[in-house]
Protein backbone atom coordinates (compact mmCIF):
# COMPACT_ATOMS: atom_id res chain seq x y z
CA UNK A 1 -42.61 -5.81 -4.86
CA UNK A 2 -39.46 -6.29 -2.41
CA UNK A 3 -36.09 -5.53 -3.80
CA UNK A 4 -33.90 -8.75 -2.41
CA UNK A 5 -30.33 -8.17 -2.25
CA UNK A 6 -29.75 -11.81 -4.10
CA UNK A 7 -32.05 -13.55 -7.06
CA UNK A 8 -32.61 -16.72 -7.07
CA UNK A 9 -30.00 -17.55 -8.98
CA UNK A 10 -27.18 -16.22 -6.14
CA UNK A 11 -28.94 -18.52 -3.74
CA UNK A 12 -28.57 -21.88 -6.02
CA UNK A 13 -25.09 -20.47 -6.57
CA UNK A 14 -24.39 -20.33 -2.88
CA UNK A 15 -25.58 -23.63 -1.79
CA UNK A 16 -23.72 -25.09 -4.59
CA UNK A 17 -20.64 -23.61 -3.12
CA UNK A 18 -21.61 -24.16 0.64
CA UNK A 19 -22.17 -28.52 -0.40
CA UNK A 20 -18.67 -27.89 -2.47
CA UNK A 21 -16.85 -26.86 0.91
CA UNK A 22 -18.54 -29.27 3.40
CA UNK A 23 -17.78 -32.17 0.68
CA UNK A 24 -14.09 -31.00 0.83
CA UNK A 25 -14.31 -30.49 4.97
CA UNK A 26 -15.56 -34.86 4.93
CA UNK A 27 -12.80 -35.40 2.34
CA UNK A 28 -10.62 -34.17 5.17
CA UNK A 29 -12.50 -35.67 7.92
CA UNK A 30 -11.18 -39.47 9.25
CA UNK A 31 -9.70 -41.69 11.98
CA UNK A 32 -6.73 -40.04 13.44
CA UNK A 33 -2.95 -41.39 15.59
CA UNK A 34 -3.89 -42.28 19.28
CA UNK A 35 -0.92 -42.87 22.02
CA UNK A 36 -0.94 -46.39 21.32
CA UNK A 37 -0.55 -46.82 17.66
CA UNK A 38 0.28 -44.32 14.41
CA UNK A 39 -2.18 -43.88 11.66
CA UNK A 40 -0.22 -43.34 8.45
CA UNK A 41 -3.28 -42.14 6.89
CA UNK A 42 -3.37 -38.84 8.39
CA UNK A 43 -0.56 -37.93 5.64
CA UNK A 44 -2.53 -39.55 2.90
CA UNK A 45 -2.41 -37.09 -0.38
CA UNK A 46 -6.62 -36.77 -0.03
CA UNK A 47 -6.09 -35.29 3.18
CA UNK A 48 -3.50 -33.19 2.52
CA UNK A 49 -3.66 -31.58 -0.68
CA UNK A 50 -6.86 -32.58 -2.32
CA UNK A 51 -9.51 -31.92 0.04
CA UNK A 52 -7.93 -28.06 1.34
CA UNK A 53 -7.95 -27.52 -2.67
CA UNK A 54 -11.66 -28.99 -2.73
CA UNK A 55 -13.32 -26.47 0.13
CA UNK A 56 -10.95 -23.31 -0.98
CA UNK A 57 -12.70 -24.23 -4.42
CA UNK A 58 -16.18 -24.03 -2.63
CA UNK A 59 -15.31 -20.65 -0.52
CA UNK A 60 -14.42 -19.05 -3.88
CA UNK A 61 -17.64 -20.00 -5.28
CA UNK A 62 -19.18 -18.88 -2.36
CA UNK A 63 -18.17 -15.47 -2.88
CA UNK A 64 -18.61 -15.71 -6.71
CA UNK A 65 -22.11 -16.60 -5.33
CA UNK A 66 -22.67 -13.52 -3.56
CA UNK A 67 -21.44 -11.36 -5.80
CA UNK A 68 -22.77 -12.63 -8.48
CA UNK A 69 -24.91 -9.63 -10.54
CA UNK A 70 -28.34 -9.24 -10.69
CA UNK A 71 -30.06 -8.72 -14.17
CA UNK A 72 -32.49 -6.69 -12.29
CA UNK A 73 -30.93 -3.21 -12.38
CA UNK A 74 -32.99 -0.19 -12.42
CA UNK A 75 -31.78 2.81 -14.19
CA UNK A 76 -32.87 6.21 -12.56
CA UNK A 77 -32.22 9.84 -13.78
């Protein structure tokens, strides 16, 4: 039997968090000012404050993920 450093569990928990911060990494994503004309919606409150909330959200996870425990532990004497 191989002793894995994560369970199964840690790697559902760690692609949850990984689709969290790439869905807050689009949120950000978009169109942006060019020379000839300004884009107002590069200030737009998704941009800005939701989606940098969103992926820190995700990279927290991510390292709840990893360190999540393992019911697995062996007790030796």
């Amino acid at each position: 039997m191989h002793n894995f450093a994560f369970t199964k569990i840690n790697y559902i928990l760690l692609v949850i968090g990984l689709a969290i911060v790439i869905f807050g990494f689009i949120l950000m994503s978009g169109s942006g000012t060019t020379e000839e004309a300004f884009n107002p919606e590069i200030f737009n409150d998704t941009r800005i404050k939701i989606a940098p909330m969103v992926s820190l959200f995700g990279f927290i996870f991510v390292i709840v993920a990893i360190l999540w425990p393992s019911k697995k532990v062996k007790k030796e004497l």
